[in-house]
N, C-alpha and C. Protein backbone atom coordinates (compact mmCIF):
# COMPACT_ATOMS: atom_id res chain seq x y z
N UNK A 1 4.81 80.64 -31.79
CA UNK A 1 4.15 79.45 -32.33
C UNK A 1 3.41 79.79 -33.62
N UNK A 2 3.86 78.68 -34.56
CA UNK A 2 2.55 79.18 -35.86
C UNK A 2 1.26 79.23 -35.65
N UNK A 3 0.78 79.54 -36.54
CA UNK A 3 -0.56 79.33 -36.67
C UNK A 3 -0.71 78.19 -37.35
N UNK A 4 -1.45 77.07 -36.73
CA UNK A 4 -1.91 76.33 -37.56
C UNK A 4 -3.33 76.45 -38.61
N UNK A 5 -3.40 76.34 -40.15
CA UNK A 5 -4.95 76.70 -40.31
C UNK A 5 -5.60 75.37 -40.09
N UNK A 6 -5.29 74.20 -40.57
CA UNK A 6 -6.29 73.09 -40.17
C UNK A 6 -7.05 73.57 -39.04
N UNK A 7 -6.16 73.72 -38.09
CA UNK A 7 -6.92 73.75 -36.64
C UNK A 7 -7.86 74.97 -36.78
N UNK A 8 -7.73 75.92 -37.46
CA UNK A 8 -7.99 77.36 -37.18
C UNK A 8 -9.59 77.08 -38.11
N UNK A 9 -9.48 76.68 -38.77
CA UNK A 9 -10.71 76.47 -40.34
C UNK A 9 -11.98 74.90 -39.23
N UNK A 10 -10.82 74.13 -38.37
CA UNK A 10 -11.96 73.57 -37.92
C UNK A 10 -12.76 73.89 -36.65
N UNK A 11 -12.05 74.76 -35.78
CA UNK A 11 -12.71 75.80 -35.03
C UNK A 11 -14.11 76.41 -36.02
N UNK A 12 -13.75 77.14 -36.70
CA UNK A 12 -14.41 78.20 -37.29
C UNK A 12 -15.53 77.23 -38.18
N UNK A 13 -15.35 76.03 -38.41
CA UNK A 13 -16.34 75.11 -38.88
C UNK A 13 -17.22 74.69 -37.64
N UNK A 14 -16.96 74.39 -36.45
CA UNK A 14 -17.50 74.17 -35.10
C UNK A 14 -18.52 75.49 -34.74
N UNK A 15 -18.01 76.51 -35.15
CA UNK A 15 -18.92 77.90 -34.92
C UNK A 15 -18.30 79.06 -34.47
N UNK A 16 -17.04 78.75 -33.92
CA UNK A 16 -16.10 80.23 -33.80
C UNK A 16 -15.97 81.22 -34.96
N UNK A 17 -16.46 82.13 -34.30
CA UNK A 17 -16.68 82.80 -35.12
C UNK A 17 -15.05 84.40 -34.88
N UNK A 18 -14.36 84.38 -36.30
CA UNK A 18 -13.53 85.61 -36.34
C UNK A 18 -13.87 87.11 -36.33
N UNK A 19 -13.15 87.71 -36.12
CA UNK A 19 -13.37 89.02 -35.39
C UNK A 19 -12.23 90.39 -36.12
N UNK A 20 -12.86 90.99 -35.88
CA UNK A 20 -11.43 92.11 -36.14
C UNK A 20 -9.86 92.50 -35.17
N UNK A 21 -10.37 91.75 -34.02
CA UNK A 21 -9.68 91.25 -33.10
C UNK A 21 -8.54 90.38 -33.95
N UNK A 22 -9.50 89.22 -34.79
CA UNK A 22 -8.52 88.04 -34.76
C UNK A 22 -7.15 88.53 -36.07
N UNK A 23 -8.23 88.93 -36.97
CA UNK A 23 -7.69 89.90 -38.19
C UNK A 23 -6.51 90.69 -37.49
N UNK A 24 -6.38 91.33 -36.56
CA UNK A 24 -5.14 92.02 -36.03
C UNK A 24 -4.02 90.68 -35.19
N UNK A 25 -4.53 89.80 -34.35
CA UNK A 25 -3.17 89.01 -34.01
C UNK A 25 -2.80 88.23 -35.66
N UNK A 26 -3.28 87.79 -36.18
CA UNK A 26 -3.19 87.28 -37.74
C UNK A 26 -1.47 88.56 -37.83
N UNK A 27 -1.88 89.34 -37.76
CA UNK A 27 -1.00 90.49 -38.69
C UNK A 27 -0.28 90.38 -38.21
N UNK A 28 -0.05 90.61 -36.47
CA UNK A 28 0.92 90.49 -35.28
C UNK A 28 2.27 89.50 -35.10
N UNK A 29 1.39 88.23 -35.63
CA UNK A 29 2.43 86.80 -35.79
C UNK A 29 2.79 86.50 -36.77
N UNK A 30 4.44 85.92 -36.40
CA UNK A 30 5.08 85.10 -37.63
C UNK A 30 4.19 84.27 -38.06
N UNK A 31 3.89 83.77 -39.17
CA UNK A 31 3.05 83.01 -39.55
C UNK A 31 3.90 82.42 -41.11
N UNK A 32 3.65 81.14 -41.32
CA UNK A 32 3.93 80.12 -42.27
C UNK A 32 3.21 80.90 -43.09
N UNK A 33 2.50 81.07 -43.17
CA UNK A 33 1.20 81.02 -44.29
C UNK A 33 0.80 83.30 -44.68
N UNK A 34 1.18 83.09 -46.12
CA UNK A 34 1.11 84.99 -46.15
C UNK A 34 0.27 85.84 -45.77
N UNK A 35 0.26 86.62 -45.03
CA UNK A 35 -1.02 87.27 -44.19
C UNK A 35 -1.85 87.56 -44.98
N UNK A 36 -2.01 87.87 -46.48
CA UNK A 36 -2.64 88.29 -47.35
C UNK A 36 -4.04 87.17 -47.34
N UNK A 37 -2.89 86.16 -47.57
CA UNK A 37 -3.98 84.87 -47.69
C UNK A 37 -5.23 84.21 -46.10
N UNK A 38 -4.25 84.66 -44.90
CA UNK A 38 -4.68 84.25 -43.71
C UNK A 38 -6.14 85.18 -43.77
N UNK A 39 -5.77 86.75 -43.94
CA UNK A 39 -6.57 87.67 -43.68
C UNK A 39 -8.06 86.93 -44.46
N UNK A 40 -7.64 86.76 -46.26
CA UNK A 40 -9.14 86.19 -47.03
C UNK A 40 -9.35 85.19 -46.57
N UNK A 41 -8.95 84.15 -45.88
CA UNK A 41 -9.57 82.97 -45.38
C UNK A 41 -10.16 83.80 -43.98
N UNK A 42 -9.51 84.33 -42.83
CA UNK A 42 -10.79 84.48 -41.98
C UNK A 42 -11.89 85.47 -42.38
N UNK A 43 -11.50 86.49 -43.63
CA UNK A 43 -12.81 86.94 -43.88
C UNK A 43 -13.99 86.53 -44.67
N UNK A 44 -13.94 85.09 -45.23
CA UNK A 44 -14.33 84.36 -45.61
C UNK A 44 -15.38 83.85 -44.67
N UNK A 45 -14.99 83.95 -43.30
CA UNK A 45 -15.32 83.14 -41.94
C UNK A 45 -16.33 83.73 -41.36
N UNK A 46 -16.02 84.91 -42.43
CA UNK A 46 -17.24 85.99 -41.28
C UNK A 46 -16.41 87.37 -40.65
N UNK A 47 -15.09 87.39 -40.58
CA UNK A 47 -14.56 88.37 -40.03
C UNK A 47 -14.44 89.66 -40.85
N UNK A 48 -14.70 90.38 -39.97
CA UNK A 48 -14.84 92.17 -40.55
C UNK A 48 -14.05 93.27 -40.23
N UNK A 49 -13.47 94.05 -41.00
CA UNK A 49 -12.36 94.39 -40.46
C UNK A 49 -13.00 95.61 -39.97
N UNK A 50 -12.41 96.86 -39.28
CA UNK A 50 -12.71 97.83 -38.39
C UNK A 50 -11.24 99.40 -39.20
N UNK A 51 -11.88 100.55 -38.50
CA UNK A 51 -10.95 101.14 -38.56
C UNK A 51 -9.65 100.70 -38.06
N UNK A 52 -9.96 100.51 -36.59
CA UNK A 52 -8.31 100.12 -36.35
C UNK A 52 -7.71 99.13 -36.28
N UNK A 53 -8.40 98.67 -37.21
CA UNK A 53 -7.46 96.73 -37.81
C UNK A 53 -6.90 97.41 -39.30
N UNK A 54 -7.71 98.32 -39.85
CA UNK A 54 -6.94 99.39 -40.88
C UNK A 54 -4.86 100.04 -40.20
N UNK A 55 -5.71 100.86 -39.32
CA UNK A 55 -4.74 101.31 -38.40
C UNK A 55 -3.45 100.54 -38.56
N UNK A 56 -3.98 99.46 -37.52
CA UNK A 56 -3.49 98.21 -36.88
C UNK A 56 -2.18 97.88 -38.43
N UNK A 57 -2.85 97.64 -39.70
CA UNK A 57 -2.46 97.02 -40.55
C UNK A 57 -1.02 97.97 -41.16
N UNK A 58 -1.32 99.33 -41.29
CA UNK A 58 -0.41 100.12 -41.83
C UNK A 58 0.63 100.13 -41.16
N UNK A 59 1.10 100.31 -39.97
CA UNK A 59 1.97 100.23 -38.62
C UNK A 59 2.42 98.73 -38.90
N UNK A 60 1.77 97.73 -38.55
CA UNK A 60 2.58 96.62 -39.04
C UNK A 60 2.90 95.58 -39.93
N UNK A 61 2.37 95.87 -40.92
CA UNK A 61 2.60 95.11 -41.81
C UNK A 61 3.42 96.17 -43.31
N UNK A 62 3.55 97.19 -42.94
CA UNK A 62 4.37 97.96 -43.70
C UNK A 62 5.29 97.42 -44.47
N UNK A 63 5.91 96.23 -44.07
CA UNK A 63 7.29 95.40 -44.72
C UNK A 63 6.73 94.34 -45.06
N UNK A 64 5.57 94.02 -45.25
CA UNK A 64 5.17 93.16 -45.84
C UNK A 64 5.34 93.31 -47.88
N UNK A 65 5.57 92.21 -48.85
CA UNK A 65 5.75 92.30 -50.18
C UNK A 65 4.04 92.85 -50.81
N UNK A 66 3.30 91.98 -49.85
CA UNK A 66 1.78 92.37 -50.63
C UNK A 66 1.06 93.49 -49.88
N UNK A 67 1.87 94.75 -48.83
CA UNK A 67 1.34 95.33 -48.39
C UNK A 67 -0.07 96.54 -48.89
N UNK A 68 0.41 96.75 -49.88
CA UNK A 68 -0.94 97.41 -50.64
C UNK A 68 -2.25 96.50 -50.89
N UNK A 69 -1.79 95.08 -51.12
CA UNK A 69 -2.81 94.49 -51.16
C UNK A 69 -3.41 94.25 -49.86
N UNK A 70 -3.01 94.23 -48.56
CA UNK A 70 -3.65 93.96 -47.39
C UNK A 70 -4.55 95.01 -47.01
N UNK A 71 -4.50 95.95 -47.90
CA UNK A 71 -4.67 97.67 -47.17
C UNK A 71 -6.18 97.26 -47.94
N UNK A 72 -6.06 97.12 -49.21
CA UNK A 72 -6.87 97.09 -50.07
C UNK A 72 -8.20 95.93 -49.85
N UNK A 73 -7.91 94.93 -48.98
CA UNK A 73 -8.44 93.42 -48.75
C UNK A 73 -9.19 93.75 -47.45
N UNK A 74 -8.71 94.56 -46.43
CA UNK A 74 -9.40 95.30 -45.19
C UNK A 74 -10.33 96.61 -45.38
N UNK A 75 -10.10 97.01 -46.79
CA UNK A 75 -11.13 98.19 -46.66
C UNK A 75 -12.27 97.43 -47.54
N UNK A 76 -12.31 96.69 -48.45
CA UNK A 76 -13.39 96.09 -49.15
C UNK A 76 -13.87 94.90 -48.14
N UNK A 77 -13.27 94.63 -47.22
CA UNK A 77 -14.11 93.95 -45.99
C UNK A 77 -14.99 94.60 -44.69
N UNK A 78 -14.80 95.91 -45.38
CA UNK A 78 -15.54 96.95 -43.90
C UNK A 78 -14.68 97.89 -43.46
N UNK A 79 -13.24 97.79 -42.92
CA UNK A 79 -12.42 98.75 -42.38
C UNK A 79 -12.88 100.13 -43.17
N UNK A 80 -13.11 100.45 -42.41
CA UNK A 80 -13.84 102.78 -42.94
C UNK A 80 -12.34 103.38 -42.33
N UNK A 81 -11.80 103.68 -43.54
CA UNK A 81 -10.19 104.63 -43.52
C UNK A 81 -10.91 106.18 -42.24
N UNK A 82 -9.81 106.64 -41.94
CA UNK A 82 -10.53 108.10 -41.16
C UNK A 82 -9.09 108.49 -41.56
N UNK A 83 -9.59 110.37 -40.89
CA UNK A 83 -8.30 111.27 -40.87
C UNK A 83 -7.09 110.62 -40.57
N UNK A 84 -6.97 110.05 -38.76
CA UNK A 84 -6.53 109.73 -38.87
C UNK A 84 -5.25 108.29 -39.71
N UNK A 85 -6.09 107.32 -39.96
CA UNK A 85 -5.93 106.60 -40.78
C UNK A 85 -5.04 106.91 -42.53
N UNK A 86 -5.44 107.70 -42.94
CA UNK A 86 -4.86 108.60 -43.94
C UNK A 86 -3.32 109.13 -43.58
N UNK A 87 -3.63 109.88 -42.72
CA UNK A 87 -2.37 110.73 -42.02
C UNK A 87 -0.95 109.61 -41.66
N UNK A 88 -1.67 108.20 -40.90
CA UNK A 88 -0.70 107.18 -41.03
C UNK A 88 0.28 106.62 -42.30
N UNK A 89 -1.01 106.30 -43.40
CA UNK A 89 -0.72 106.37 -44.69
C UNK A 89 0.16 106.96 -45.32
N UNK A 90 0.35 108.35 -45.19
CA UNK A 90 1.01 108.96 -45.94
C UNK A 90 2.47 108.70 -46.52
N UNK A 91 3.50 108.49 -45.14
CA UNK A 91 4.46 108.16 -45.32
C UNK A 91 4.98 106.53 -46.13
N UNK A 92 3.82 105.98 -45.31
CA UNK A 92 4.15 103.76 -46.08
C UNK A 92 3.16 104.05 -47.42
N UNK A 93 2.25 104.63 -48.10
CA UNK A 93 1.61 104.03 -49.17
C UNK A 93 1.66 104.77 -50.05
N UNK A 94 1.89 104.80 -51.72
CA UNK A 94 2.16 105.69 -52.72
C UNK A 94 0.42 106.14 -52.63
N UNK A 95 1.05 107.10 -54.09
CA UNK A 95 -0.26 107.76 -53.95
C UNK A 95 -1.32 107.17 -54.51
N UNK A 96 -1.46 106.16 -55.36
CA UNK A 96 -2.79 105.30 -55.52
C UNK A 96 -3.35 105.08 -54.50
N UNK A 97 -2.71 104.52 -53.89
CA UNK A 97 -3.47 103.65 -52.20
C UNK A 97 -3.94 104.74 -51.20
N UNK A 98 -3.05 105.98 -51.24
CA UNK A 98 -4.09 107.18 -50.88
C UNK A 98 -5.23 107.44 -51.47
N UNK A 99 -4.95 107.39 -52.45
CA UNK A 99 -6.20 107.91 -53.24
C UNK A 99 -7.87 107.17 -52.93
N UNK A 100 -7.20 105.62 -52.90
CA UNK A 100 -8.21 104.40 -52.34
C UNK A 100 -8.60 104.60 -50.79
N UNK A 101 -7.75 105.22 -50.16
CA UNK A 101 -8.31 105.93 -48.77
C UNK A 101 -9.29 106.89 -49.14
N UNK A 102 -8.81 107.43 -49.72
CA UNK A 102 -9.79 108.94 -49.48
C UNK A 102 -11.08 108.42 -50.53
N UNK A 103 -11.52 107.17 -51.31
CA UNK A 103 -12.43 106.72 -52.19
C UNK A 103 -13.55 105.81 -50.92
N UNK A 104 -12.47 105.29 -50.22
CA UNK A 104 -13.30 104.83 -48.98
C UNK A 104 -14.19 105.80 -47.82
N UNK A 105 -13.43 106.80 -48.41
CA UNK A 105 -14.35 107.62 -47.21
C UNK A 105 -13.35 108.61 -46.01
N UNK A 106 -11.64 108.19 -46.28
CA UNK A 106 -11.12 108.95 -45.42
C UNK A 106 -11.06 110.46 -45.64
N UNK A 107 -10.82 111.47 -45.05
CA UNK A 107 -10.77 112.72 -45.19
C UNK A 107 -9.35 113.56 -44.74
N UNK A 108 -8.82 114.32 -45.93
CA UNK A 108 -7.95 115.23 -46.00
C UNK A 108 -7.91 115.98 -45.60
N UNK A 109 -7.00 116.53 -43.86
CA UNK A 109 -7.07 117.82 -43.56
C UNK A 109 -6.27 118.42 -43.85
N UNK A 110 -5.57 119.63 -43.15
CA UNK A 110 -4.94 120.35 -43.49
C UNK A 110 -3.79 119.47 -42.66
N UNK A 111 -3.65 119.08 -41.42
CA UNK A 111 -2.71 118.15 -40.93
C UNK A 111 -2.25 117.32 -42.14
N UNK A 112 -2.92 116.35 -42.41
CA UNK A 112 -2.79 115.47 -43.89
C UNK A 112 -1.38 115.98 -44.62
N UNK A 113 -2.23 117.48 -44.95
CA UNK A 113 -1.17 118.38 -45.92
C UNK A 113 -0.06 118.38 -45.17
N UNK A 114 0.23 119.02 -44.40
CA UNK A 114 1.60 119.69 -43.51
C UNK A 114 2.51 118.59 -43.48
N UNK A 115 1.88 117.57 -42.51
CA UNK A 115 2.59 115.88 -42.59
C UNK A 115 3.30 115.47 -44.07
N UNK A 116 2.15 115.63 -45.12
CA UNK A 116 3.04 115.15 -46.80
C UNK A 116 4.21 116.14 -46.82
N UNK A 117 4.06 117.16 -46.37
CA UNK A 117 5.05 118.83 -46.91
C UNK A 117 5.92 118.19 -46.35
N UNK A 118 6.26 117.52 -44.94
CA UNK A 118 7.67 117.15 -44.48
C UNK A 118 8.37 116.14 -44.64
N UNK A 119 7.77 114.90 -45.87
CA UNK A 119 7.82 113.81 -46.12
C UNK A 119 9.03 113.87 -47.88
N UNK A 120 10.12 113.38 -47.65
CA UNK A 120 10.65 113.01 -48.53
C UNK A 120 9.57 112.93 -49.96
N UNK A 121 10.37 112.99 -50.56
CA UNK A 121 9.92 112.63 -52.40
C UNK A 121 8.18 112.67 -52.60
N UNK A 122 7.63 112.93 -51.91
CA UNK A 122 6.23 113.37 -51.85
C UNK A 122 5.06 114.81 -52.78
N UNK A 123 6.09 115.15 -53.47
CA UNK A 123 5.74 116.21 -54.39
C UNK A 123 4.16 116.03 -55.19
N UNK A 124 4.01 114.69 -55.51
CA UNK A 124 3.18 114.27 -56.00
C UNK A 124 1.12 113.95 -55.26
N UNK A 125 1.85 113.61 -53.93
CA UNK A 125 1.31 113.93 -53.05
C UNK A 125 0.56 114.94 -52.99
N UNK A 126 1.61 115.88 -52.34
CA UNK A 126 0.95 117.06 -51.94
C UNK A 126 0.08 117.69 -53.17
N UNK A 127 0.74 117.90 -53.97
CA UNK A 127 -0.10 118.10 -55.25
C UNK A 127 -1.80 117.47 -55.13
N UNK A 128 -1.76 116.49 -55.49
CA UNK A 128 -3.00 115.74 -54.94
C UNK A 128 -3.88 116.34 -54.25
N UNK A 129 -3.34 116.12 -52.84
CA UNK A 129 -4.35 116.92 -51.76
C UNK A 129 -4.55 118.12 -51.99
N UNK A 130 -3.69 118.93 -52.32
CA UNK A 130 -4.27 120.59 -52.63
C UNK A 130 -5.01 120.12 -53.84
N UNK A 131 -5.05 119.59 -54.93
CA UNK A 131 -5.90 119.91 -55.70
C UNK A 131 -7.12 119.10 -55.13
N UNK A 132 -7.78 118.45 -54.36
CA UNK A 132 -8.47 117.89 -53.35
C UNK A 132 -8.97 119.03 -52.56
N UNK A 133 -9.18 120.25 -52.59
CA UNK A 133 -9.11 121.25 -51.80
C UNK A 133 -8.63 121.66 -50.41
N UNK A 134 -7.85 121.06 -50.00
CA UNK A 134 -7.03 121.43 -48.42
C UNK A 134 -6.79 122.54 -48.87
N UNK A 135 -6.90 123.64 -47.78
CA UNK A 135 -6.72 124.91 -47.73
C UNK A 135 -5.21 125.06 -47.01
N UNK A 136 -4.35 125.35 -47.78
CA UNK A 136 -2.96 125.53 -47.09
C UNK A 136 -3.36 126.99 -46.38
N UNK A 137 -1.95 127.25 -45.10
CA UNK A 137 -2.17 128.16 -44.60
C UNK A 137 -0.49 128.75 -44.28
N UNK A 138 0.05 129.48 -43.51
CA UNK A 138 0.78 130.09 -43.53
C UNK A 138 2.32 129.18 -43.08
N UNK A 139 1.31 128.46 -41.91
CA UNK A 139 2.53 127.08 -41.04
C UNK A 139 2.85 126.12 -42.67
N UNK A 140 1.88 125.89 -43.44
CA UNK A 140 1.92 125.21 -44.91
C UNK A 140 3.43 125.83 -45.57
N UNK A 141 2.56 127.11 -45.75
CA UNK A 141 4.27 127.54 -46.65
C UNK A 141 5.29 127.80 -45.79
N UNK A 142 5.38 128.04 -44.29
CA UNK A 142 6.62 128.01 -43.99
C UNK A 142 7.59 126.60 -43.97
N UNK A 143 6.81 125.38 -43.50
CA UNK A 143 7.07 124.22 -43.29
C UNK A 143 7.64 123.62 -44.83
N UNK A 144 7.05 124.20 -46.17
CA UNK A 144 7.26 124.27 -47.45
C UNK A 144 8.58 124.70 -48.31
N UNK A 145 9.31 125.58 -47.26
CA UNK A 145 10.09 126.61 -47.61
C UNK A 145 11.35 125.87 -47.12
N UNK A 146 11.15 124.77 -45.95
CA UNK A 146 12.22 123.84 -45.93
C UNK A 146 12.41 122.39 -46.26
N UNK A 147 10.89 122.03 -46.90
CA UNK A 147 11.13 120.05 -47.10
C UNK A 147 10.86 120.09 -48.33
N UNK A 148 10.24 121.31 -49.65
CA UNK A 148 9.42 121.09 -50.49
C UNK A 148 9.95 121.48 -52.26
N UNK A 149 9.62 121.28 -53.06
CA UNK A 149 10.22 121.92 -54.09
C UNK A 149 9.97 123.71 -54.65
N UNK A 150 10.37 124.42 -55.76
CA UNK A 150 10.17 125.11 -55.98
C UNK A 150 8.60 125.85 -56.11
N UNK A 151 7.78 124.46 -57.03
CA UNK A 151 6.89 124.32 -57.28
C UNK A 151 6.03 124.04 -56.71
N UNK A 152 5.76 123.53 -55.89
CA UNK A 152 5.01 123.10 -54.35
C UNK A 152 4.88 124.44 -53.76
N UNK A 153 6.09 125.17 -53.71
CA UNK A 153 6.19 126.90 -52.76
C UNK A 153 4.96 127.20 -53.65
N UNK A 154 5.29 127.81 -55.02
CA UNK A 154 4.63 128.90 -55.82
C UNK A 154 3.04 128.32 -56.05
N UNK A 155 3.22 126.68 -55.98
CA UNK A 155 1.78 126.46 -56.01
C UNK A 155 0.67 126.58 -54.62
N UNK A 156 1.58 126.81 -53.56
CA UNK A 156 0.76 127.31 -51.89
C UNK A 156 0.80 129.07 -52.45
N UNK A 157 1.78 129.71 -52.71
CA UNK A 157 1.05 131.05 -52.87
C UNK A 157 0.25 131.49 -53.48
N UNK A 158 0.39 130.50 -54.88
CA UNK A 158 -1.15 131.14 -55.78
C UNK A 158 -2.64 130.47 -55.35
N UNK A 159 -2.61 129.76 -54.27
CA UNK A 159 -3.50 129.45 -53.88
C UNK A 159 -3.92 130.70 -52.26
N UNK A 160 -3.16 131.49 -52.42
CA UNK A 160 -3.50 132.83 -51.83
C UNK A 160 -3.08 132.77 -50.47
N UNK A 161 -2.05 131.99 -50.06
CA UNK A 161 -1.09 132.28 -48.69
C UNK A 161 -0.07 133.62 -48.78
N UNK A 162 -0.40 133.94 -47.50
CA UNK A 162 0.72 135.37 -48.27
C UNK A 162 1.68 135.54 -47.03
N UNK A 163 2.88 135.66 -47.63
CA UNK A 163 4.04 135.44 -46.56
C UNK A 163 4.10 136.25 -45.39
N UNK A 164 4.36 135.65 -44.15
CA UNK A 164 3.97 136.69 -43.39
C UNK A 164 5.89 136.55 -42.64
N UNK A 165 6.07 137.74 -41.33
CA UNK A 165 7.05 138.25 -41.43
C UNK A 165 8.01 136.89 -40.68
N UNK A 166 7.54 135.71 -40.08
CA UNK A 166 8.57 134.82 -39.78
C UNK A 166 8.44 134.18 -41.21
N UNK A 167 7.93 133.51 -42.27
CA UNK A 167 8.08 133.67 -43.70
C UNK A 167 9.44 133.72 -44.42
N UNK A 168 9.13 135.12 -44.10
CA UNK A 168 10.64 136.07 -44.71
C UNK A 168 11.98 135.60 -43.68
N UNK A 169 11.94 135.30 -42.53
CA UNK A 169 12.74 135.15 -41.54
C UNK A 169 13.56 133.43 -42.12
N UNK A 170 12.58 132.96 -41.89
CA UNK A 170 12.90 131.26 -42.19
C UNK A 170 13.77 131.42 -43.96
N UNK A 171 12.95 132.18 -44.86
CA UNK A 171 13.67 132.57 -46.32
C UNK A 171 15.09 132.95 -46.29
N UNK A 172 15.18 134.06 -45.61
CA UNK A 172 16.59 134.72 -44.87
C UNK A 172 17.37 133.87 -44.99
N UNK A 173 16.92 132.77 -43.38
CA UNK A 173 17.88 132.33 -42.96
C UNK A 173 18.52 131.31 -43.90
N UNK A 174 17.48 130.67 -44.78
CA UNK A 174 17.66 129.26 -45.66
C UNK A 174 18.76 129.53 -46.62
N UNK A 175 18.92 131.14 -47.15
CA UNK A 175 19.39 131.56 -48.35
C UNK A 175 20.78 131.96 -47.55
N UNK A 176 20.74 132.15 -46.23
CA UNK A 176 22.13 132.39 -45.77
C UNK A 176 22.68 130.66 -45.76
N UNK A 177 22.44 130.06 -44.91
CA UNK A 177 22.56 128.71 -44.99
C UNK A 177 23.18 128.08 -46.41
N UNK A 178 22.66 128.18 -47.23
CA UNK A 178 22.84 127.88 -48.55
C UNK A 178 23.77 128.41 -49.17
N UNK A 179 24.28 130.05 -48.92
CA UNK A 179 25.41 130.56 -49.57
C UNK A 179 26.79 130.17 -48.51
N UNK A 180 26.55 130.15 -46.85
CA UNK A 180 27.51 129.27 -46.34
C UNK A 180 28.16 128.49 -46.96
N UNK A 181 27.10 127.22 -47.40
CA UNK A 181 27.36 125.86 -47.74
C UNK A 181 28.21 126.44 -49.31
N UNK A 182 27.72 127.20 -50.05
CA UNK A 182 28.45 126.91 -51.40
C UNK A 182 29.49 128.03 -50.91
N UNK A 183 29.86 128.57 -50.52
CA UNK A 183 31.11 129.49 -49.65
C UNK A 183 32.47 127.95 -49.59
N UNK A 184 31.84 127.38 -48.37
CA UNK A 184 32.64 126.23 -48.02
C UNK A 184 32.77 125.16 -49.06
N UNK A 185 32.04 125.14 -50.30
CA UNK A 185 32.54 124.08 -51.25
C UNK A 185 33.48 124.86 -51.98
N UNK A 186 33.34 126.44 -52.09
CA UNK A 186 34.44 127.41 -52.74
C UNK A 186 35.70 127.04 -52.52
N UNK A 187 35.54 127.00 -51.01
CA UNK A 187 36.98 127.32 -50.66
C UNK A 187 38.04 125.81 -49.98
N UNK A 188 36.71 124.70 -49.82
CA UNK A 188 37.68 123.91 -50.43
C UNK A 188 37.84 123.00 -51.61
N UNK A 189 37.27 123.65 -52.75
CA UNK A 189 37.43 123.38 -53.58
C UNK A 189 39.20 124.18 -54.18
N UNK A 190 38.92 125.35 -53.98
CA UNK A 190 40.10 125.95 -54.20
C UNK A 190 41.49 125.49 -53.08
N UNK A 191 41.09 125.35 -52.18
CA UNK A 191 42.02 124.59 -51.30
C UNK A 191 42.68 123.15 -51.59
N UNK A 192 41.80 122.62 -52.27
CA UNK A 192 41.92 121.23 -53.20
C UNK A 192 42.93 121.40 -54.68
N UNK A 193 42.56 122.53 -55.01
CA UNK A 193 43.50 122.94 -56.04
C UNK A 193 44.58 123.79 -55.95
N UNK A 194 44.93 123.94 -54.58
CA UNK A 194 46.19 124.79 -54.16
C UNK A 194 46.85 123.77 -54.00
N UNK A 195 46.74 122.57 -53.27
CA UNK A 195 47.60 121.45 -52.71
C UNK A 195 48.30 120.83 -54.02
N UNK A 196 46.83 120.34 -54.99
CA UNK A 196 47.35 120.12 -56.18
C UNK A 196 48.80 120.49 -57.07
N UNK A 197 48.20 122.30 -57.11
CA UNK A 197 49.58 122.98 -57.72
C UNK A 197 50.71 123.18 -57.10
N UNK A 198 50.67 122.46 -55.46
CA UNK A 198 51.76 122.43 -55.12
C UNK A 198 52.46 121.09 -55.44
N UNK A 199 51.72 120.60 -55.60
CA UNK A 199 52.19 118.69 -55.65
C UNK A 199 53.17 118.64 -57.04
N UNK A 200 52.33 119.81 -57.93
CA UNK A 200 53.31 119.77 -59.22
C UNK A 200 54.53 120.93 -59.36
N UNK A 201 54.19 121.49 -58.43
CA UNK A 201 55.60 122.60 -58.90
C UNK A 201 56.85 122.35 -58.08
């Protein structure tokens, strides 16, 4: 069922008063009307958002078009970002809207870090938080050594991680892996060009 607002605005004129409660079914339901807009009319009403109407918001409204703006509309209404909260973030919000987490008050752990290290196209990211001071640690650069760029590696070692002997193990194995793989484009590549020169002779 929609939401109707007539009905909803003359409640809330009677004295019902909205909640961070209400702010989360708002998000929950199909609704006629863009959550962006539902959300500033009940906080208009009096409603305040909470950490986990923050929470609440990242998880579902992710596919929303104005989703940065909802993120942004719940923390200047009260919602206080946390670790956790951040850590959700990472994967749905570029890095501005992180950044507006961690301006609100959320905090960067080393989890934070590890989570960005395994996250697609995130280079930029991680960058960020280490220069934010997260202290990478050893699980950092190994976890680094398989989701991360060149530069991401060399920038966890000069920040004074030092490889230890599963390190070298996971390195090993990656660089065997890798000469496999271009082994097998060798050979059928050349296999591709045997058929060829048979097709013509």
């Amino acid at each position: 069922m929609l939401l109707d607002i007539c009905e909803i605005e003359s409640l809330m004129c009677e004295g019902a008063l909205p909640t961070a409660e209400t702010l989360e079914i708002v998000m929950s339901r199909k609704n006629f009307y863009p959550i962006k807009f539902l959300l500033e009319f009940l906080i208009k009403f009096g409603a305040v958002a909470s950490t986990e109407t923050l929470n609440f918001a990242i998880i579902d409204c992710r596919n929303e078009c104005d989703f940065e703006d909802i993120i942004r509309i719940l923390l200047k209404s009260g919602g206080i970002p946390t670790t956790e909260t951040l850590n959700l973030a990472c994967d749905e919000l570029p890095l501005e809207a992180i950044k507006c987490l961690l301006e609100f008050g959320a905090e960067a752990t080393l989890e934070t870090l590890n989570i960005l290290i395994m996250l697609p196209n995130s280079t930029d990211k991680v960058d960020f938080i280490l220069k934010k001071g997260v202290t990478p640690t050893e699980i950092t650069l190994n976890l680094s050594l398989n989701y991360s760029s060149k530069v991401i590696i060399q920038k966890i070692l000069d920040l004074g991680v030092i490889p230890t002997k599963e390190t070298l193990k996971i390195a090993k194995q990656l660089a065997i892996k890798k000469n496999k793989k271009k082994d097998k484009l060798i050979y059928y590549d050349r296999k591709r060009r045997a058929t060829r020169n048979l097709q013509f002779n």
